[in-house]
N, C-alpha and C. Protein backbone atom coordinates (compact mmCIF):
# COMPACT_ATOMS: atom_id res chain seq x y z
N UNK A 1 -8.21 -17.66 -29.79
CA UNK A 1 -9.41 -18.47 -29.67
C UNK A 1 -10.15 -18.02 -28.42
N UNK A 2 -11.38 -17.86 -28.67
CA UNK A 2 -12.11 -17.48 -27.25
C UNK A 2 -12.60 -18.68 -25.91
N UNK A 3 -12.12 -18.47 -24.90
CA UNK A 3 -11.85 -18.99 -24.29
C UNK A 3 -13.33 -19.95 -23.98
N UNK A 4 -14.54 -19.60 -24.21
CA UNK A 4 -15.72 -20.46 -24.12
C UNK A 4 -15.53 -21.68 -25.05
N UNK A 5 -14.83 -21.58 -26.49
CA UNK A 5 -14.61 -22.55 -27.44
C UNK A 5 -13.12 -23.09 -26.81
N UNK A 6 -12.46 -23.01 -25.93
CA UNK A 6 -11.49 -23.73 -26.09
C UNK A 6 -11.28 -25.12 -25.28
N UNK A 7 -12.32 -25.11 -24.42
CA UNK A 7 -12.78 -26.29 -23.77
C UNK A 7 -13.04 -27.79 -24.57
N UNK A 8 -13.76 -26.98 -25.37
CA UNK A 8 -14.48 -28.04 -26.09
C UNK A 8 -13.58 -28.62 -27.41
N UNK A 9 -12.49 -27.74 -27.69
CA UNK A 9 -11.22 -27.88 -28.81
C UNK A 9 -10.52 -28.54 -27.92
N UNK A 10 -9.64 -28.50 -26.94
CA UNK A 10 -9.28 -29.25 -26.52
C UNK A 10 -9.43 -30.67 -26.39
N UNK A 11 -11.22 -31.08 -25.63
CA UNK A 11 -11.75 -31.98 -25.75
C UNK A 11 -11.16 -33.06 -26.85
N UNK A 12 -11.84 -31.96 -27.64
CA UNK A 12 -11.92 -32.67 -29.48
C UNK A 12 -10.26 -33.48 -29.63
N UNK A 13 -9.73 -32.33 -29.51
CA UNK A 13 -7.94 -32.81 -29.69
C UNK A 13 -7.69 -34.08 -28.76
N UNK A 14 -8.10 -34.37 -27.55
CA UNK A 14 -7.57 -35.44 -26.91
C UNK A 14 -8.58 -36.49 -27.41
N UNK A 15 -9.66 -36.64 -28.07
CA UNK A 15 -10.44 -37.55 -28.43
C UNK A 15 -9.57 -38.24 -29.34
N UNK A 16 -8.55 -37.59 -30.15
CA UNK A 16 -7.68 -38.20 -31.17
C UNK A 16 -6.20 -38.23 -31.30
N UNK A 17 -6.06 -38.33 -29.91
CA UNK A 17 -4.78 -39.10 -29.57
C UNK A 17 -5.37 -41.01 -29.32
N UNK A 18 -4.56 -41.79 -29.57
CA UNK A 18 -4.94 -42.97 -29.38
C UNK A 18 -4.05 -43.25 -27.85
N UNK A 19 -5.22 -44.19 -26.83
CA UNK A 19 -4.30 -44.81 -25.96
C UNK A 19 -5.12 -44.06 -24.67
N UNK A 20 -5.11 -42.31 -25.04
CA UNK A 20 -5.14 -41.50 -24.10
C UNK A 20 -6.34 -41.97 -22.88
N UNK A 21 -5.78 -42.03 -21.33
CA UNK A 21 -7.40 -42.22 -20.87
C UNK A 21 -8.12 -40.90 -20.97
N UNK A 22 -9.52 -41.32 -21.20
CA UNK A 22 -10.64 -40.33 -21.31
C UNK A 22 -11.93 -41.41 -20.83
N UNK A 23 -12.91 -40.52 -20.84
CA UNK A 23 -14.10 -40.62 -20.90
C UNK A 23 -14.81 -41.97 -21.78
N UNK A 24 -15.64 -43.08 -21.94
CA UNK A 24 -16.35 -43.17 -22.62
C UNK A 24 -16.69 -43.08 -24.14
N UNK A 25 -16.33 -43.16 -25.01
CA UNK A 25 -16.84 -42.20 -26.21
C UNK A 25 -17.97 -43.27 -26.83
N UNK A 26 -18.47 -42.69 -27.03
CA UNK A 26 -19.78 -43.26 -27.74
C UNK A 26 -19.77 -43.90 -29.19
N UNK A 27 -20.06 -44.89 -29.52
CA UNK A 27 -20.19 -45.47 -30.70
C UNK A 27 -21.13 -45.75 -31.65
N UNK A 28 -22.11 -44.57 -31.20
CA UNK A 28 -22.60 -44.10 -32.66
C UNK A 28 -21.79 -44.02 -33.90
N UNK A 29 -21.53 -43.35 -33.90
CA UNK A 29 -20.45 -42.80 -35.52
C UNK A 29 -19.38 -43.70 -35.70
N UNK A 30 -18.52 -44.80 -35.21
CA UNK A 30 -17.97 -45.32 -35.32
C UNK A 30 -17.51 -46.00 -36.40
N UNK A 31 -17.10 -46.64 -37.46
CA UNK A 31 -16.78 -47.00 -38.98
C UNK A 31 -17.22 -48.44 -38.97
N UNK A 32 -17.24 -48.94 -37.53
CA UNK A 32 -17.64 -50.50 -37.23
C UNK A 32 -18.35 -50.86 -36.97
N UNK A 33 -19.25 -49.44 -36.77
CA UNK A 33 -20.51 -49.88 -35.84
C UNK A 33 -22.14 -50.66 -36.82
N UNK A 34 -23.04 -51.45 -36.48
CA UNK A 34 -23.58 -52.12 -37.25
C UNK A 34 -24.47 -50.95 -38.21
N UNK A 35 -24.57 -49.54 -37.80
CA UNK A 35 -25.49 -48.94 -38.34
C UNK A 35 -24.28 -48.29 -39.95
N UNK A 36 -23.22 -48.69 -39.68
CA UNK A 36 -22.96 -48.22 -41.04
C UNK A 36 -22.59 -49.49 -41.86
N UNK A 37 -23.47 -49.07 -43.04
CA UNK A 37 -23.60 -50.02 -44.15
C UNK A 37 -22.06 -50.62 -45.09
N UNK A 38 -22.34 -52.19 -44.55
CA UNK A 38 -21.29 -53.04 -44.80
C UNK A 38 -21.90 -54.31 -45.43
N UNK A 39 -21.61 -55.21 -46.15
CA UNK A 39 -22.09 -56.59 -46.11
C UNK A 39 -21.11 -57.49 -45.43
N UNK A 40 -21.65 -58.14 -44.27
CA UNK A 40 -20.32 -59.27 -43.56
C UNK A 40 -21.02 -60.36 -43.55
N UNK A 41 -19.62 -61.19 -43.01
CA UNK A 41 -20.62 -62.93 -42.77
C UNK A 41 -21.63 -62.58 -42.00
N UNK A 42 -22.22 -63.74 -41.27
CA UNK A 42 -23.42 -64.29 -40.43
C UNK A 42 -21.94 -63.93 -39.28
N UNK A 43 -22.67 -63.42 -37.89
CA UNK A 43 -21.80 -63.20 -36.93
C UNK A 43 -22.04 -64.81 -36.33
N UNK A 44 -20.89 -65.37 -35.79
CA UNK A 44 -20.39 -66.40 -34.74
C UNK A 44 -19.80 -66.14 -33.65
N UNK A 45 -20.15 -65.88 -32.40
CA UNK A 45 -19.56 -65.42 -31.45
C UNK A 45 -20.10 -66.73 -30.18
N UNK A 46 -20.31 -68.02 -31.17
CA UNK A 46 -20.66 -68.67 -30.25
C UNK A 46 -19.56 -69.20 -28.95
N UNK A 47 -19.19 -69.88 -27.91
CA UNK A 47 -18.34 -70.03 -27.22
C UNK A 47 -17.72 -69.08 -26.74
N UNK A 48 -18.09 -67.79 -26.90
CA UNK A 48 -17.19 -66.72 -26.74
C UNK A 48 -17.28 -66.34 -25.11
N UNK A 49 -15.97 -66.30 -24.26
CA UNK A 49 -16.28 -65.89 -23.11
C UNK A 49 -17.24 -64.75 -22.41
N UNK A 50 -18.54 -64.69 -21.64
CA UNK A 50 -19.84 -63.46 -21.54
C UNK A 50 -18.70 -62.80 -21.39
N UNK A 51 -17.87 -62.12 -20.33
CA UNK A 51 -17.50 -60.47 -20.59
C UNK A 51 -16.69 -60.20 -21.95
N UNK A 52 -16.23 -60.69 -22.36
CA UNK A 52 -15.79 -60.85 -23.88
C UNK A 52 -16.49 -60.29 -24.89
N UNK A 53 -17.24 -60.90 -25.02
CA UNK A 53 -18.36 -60.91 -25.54
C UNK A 53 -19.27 -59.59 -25.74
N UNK A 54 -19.73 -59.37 -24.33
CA UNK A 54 -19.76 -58.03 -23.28
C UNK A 54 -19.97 -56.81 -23.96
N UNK A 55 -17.52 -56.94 -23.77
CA UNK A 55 -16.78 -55.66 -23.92
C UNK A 55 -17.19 -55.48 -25.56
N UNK A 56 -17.11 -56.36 -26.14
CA UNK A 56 -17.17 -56.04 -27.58
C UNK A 56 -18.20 -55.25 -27.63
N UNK A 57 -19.90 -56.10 -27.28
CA UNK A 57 -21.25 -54.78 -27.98
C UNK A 57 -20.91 -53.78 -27.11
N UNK A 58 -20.13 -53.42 -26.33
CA UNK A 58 -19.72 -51.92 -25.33
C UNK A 58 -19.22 -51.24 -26.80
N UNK A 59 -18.03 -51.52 -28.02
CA UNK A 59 -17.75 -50.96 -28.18
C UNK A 59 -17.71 -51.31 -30.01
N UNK A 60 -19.50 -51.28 -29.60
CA UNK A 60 -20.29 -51.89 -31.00
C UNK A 60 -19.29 -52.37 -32.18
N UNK A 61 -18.48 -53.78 -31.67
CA UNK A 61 -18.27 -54.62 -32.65
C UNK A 61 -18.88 -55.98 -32.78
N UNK A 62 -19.38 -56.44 -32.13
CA UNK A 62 -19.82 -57.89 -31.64
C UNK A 62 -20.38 -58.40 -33.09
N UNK A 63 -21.36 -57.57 -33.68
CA UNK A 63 -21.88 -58.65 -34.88
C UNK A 63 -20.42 -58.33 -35.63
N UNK A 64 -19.01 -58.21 -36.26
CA UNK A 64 -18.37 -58.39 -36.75
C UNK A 64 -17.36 -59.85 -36.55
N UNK A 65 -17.57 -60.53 -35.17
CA UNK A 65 -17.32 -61.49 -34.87
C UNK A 65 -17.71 -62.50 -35.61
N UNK A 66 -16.66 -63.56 -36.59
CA UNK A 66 -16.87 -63.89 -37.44
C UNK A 66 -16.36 -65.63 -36.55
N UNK A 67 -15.58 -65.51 -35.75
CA UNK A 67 -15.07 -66.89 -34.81
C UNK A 67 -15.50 -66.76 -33.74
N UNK A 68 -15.67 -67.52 -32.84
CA UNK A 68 -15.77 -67.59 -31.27
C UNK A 68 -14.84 -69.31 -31.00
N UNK A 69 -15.53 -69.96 -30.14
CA UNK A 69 -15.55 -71.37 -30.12
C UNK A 69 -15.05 -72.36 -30.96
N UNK A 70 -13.97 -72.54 -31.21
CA UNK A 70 -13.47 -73.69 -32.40
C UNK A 70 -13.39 -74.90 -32.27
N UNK A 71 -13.70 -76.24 -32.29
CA UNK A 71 -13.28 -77.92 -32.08
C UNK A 71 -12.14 -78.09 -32.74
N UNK A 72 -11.71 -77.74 -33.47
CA UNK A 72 -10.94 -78.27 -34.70
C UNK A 72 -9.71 -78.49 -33.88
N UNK A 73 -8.97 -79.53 -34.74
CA UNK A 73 -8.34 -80.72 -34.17
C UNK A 73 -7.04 -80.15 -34.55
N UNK A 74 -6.86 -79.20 -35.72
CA UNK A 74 -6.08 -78.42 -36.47
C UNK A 74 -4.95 -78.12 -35.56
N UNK A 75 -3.23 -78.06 -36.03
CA UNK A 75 -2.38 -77.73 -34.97
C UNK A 75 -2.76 -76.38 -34.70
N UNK A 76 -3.06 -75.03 -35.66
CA UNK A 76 -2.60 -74.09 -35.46
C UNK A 76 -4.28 -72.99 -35.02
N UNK A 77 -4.88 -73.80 -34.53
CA UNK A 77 -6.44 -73.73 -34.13
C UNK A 77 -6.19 -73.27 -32.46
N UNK A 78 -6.62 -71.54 -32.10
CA UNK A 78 -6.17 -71.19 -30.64
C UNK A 78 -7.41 -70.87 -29.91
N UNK A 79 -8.41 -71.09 -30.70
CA UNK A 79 -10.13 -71.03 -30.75
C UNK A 79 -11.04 -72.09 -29.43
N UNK A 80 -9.86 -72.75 -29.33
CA UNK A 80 -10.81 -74.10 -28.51
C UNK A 80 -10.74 -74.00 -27.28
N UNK A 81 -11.07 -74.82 -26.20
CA UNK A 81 -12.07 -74.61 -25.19
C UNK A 81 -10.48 -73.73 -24.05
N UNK A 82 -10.52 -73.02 -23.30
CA UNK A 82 -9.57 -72.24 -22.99
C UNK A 82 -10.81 -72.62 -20.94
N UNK A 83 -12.02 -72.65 -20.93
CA UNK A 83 -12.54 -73.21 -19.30
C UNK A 83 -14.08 -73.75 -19.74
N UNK A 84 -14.76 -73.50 -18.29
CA UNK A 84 -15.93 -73.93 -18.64
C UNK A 84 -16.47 -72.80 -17.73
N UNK A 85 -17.88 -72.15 -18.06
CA UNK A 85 -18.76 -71.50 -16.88
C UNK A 85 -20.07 -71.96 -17.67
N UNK A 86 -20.49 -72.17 -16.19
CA UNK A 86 -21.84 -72.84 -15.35
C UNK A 86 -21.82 -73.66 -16.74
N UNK A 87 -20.93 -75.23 -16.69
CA UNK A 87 -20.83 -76.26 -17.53
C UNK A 87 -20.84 -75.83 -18.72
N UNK A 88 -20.81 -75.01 -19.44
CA UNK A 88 -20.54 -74.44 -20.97
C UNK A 88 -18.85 -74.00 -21.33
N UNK A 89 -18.28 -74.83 -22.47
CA UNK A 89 -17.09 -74.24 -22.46
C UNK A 89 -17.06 -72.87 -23.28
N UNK A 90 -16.14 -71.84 -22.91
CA UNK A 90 -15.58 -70.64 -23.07
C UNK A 90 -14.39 -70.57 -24.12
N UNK A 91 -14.08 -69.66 -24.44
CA UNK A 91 -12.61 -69.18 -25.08
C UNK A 91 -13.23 -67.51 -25.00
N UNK A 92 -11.42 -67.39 -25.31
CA UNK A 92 -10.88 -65.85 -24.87
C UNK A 92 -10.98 -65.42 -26.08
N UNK A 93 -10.52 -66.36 -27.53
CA UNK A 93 -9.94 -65.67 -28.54
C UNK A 93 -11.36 -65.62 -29.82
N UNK A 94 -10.82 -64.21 -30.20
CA UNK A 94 -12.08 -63.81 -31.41
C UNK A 94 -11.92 -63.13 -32.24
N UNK A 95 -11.97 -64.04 -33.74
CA UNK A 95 -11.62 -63.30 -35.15
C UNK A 95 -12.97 -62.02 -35.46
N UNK A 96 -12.61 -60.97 -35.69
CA UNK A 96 -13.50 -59.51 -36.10
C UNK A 96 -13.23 -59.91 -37.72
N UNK A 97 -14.39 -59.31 -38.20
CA UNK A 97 -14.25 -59.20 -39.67
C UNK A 97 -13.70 -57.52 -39.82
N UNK A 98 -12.88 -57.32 -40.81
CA UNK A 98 -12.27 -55.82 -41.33
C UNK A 98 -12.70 -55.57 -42.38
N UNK A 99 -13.59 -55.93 -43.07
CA UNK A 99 -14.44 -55.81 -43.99
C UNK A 99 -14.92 -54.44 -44.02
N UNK A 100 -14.85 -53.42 -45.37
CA UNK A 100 -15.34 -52.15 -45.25
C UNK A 100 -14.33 -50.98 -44.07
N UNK A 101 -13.38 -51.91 -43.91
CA UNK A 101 -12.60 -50.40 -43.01
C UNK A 101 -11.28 -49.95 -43.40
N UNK A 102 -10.93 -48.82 -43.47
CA UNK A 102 -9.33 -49.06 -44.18
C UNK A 102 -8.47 -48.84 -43.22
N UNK A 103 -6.88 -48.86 -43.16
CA UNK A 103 -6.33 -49.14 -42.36
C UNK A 103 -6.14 -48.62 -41.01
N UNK A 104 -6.56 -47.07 -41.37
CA UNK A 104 -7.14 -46.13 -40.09
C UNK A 104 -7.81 -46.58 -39.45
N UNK A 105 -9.07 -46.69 -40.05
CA UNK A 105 -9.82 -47.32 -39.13
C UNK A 105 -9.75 -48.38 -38.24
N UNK A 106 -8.74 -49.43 -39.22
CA UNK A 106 -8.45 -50.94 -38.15
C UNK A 106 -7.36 -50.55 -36.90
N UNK A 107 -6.75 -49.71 -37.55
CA UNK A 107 -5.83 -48.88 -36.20
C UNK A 107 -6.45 -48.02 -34.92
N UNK A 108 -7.71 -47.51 -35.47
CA UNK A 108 -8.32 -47.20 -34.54
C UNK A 108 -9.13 -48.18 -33.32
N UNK A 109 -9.72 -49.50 -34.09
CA UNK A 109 -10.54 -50.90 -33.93
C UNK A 109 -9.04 -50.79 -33.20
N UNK A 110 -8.22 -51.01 -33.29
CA UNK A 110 -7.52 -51.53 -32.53
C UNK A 110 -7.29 -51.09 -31.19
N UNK A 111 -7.37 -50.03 -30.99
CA UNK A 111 -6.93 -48.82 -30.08
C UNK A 111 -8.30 -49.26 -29.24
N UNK A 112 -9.14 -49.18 -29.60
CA UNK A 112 -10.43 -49.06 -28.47
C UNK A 112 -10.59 -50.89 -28.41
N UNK A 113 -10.24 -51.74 -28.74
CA UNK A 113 -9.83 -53.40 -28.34
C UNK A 113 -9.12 -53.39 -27.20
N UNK A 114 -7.98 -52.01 -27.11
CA UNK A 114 -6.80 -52.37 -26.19
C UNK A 114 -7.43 -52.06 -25.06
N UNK A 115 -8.34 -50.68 -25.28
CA UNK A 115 -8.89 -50.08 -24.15
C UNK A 115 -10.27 -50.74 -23.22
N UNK A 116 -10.63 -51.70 -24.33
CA UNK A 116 -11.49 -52.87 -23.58
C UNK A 116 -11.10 -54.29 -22.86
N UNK A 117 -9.58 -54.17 -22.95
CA UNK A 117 -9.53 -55.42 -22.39
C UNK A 117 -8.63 -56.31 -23.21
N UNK A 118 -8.71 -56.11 -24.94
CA UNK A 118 -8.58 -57.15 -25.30
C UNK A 118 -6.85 -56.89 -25.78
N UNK A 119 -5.87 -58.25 -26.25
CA UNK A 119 -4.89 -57.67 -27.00
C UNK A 119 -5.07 -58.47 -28.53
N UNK A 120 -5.06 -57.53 -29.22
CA UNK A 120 -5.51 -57.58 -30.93
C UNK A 120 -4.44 -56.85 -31.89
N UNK A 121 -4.68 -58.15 -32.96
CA UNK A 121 -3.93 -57.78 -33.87
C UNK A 121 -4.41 -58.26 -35.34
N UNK A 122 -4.34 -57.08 -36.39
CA UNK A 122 -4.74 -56.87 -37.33
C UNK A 122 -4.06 -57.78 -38.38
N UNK A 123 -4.46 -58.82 -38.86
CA UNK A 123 -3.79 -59.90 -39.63
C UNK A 123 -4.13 -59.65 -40.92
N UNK A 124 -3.36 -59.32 -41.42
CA UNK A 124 -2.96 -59.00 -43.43
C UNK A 124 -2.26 -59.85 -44.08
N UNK A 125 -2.79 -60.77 -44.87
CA UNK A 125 -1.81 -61.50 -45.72
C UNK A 125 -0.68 -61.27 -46.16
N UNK A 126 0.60 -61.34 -45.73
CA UNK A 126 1.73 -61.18 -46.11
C UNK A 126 2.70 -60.20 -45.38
N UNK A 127 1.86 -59.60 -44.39
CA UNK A 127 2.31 -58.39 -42.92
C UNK A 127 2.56 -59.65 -42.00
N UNK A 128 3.63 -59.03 -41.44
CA UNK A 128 3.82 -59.58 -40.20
C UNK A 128 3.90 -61.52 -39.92
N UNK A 129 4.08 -61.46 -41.00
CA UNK A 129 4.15 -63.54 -41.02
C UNK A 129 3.06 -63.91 -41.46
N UNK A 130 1.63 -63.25 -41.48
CA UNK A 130 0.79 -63.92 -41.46
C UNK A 130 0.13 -64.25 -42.63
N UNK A 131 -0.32 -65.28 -43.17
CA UNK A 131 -0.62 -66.20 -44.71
C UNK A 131 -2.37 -65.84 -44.48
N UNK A 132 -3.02 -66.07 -43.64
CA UNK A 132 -4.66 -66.39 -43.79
C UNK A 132 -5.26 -65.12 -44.32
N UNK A 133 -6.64 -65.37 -44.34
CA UNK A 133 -7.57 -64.11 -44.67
C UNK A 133 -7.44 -62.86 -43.79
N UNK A 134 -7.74 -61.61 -44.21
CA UNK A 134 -7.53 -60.80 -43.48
C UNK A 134 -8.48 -61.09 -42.33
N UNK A 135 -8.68 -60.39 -40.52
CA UNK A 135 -8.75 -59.93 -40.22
C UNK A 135 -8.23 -59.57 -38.79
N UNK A 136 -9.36 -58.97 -37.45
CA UNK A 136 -8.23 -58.83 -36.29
C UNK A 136 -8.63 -60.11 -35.21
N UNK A 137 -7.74 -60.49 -35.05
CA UNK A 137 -7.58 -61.83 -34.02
C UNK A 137 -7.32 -60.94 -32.50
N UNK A 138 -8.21 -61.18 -31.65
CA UNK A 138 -8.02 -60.67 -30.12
C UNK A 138 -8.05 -61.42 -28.87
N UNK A 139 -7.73 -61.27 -28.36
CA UNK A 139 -7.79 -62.43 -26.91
C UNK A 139 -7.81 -61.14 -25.57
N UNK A 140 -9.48 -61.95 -25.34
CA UNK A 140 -9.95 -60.94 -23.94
C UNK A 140 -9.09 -61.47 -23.01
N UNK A 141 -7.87 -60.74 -22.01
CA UNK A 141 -7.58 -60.69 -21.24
C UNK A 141 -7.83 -61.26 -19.95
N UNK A 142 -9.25 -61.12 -19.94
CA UNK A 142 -10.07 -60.84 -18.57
C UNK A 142 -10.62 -61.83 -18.25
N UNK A 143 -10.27 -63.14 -18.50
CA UNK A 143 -10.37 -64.21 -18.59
C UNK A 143 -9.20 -65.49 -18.09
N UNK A 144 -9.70 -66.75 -17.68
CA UNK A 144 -8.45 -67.87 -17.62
C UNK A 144 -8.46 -68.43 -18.95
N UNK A 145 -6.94 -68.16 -19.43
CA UNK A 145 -6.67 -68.40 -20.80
C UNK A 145 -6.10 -70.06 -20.81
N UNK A 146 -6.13 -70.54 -21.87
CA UNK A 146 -4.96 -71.59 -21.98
C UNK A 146 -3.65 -71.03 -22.72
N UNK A 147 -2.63 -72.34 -22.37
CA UNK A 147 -1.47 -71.45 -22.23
C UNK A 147 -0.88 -70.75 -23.99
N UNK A 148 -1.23 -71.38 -24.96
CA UNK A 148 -1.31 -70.55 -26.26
C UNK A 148 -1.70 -68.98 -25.95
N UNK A 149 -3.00 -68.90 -25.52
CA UNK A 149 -3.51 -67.70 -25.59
C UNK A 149 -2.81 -67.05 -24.29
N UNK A 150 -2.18 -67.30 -23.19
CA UNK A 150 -1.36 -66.52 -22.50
C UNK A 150 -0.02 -66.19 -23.34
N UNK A 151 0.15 -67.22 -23.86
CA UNK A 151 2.08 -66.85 -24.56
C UNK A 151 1.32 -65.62 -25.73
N UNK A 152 0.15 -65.81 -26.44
CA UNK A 152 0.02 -64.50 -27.12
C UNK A 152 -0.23 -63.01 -26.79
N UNK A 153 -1.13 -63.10 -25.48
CA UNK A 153 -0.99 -61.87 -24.74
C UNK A 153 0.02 -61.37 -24.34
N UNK A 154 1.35 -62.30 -23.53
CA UNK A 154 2.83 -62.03 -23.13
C UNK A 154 3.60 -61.22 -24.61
N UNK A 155 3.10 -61.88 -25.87
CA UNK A 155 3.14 -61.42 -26.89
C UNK A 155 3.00 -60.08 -27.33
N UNK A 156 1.71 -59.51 -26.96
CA UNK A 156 1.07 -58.44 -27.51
C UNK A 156 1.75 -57.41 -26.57
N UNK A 157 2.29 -57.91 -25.32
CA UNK A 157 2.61 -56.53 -24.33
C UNK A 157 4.02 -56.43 -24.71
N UNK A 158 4.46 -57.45 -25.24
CA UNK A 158 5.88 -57.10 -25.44
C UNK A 158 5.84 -56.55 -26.72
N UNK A 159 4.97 -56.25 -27.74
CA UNK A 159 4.87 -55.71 -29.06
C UNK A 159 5.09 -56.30 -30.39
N UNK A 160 4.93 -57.94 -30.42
CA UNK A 160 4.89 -59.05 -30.86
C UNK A 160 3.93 -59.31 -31.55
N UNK A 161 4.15 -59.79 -32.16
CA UNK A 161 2.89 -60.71 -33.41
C UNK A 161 2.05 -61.62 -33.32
N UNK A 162 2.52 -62.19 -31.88
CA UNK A 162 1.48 -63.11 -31.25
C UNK A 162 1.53 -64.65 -32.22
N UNK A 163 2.41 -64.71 -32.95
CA UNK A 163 2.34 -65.76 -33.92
C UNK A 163 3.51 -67.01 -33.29
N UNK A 164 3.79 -68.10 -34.21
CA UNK A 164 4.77 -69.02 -33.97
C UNK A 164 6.43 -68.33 -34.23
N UNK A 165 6.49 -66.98 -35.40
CA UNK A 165 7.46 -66.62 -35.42
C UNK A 165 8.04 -65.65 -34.53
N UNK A 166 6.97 -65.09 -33.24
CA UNK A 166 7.32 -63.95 -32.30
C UNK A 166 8.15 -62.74 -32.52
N UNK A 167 7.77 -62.55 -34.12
CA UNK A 167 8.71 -61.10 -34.27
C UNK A 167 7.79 -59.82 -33.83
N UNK A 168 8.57 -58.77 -34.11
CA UNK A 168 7.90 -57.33 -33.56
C UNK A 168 6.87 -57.08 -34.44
N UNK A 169 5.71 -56.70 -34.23
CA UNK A 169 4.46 -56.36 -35.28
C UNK A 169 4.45 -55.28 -35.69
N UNK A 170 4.05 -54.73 -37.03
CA UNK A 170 5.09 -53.78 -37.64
C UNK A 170 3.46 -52.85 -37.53
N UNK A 171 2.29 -53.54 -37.56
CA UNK A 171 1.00 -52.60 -37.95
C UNK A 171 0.50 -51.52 -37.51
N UNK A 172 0.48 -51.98 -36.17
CA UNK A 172 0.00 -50.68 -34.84
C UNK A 172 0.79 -51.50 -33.20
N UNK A 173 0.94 -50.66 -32.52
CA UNK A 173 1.67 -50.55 -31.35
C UNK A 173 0.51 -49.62 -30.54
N UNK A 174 -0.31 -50.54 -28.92
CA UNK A 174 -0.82 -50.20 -28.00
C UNK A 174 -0.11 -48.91 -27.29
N UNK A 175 -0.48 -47.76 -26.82
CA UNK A 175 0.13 -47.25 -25.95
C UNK A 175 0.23 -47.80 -24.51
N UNK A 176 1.53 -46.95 -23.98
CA UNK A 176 1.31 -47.81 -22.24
C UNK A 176 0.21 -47.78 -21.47
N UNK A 177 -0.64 -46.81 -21.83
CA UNK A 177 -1.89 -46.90 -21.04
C UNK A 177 -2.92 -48.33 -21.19
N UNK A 178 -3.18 -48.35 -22.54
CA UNK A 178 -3.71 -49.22 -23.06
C UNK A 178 -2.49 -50.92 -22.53
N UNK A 179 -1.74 -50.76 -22.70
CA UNK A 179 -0.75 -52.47 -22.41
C UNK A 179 -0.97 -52.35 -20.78
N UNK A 180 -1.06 -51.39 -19.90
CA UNK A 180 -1.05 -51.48 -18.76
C UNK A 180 -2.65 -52.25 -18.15
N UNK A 181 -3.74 -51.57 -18.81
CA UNK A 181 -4.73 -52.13 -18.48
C UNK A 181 -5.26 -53.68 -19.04
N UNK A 182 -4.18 -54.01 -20.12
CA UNK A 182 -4.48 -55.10 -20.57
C UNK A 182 -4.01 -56.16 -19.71
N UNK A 183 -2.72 -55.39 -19.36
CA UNK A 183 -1.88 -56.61 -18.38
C UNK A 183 -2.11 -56.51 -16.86
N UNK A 184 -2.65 -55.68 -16.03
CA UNK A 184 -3.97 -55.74 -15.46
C UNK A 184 -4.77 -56.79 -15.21
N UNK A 185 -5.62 -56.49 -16.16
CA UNK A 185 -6.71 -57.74 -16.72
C UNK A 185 -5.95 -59.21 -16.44
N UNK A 186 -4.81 -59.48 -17.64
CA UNK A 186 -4.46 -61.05 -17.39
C UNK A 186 -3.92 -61.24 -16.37
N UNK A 187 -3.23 -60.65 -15.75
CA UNK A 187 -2.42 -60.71 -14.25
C UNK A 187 -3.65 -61.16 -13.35
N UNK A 188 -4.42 -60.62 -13.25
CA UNK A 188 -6.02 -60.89 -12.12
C UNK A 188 -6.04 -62.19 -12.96
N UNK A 189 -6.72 -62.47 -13.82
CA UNK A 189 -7.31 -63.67 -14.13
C UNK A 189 -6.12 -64.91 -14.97
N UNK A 190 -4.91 -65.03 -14.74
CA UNK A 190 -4.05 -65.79 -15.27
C UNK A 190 -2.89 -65.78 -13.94
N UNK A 191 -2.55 -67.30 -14.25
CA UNK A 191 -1.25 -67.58 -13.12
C UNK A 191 -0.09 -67.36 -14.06
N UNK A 192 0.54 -66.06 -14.01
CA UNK A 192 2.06 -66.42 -14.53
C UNK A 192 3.17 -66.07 -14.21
């Protein structure tokens, strides 16, 4: 290979390792991004913590946000008020729609979640314990959680399901780069 092209092969090759730190990558072309044609709900990202929120249009998913903010009185409801800024309540945690992506792709969605902050996991009816509609449930880090949404992050770094049954999640696994910066994140903004 001539050595002017091998810069840029290289490049290419570490763009598709997952986890790896690099650069930025841009989310044009992305499978999630709003410019490729999907039909999803109406996005809800109301209550959603601002850098949360943020990190997501950083890494053009935000209109796939299908939860933010939940009331519901429901036991198994992790949606609800987690603080307050400047008198508005917040939460950490936020259902993505997976609508239009196949499993690569949600493995990838996943990979650049970890690298923003968040810890996420891809929920499939009948994977991993979980009964509901598909999609990925995440909890920004970077934030004061309540203590549900801390026991699920403690969850996600230990390679967990984040659920009531705390088994190992069989879908995708963060690299250490990615669990390091996540736990990072909650360590600064969580007492544990």
């Amino acid at each position: 290979m001539k050595q002017h092209l091998l810069a840029p092969f290289l490049l290419a090759m570490l763009a598709c390792i997952p986890g790896e730190a690099r650069a930025p990558q841009s989310t044009a072309n992305v499978p999630w991004s709003p410019e490729v044609r999907c039909v999803l709900n109406p996005t809800n990202d109301n209550g959603l913590h601002p850098k949360a929120l943020s990190a997501l249009r950083g890494i053009a998913v935000a209109h796939r946000v299908t939860q933010g903010i939940n009331h519901s009185v429901s036991s198994g409801n992790v949606h609800d008020t987690d603080g307050m800024i400047d008198g508005k309540p917040y939460t950490g945690a936020a259902d993505i729609s997976v609508r239009c992506l196949t499993a690569g792709q949600i493995k990838a969605l996943l990979d650049r979640l970890g690298n923003a902050g968040f810890a996420a996991w891809y929920r499939k009816p009948g994977e991993d314990d979980w009964t509901g509609p598909p999609h990925i449930h995440a909890v920004w880090a970077g934030c004061s959680l309540k203590p549900v949404l801390q026991q699920q992050v403690k969850s996600w770094l230990e390679g967990r399901n984040g659920l009531g049954s705390d088994r190992p999640y069989q879908f995708w696994q963060p690299s250490s780069v990615i669990k390091e910066k996540v736990q990072t994140l909650f360590r600064a903004s969580n007492a544990i």
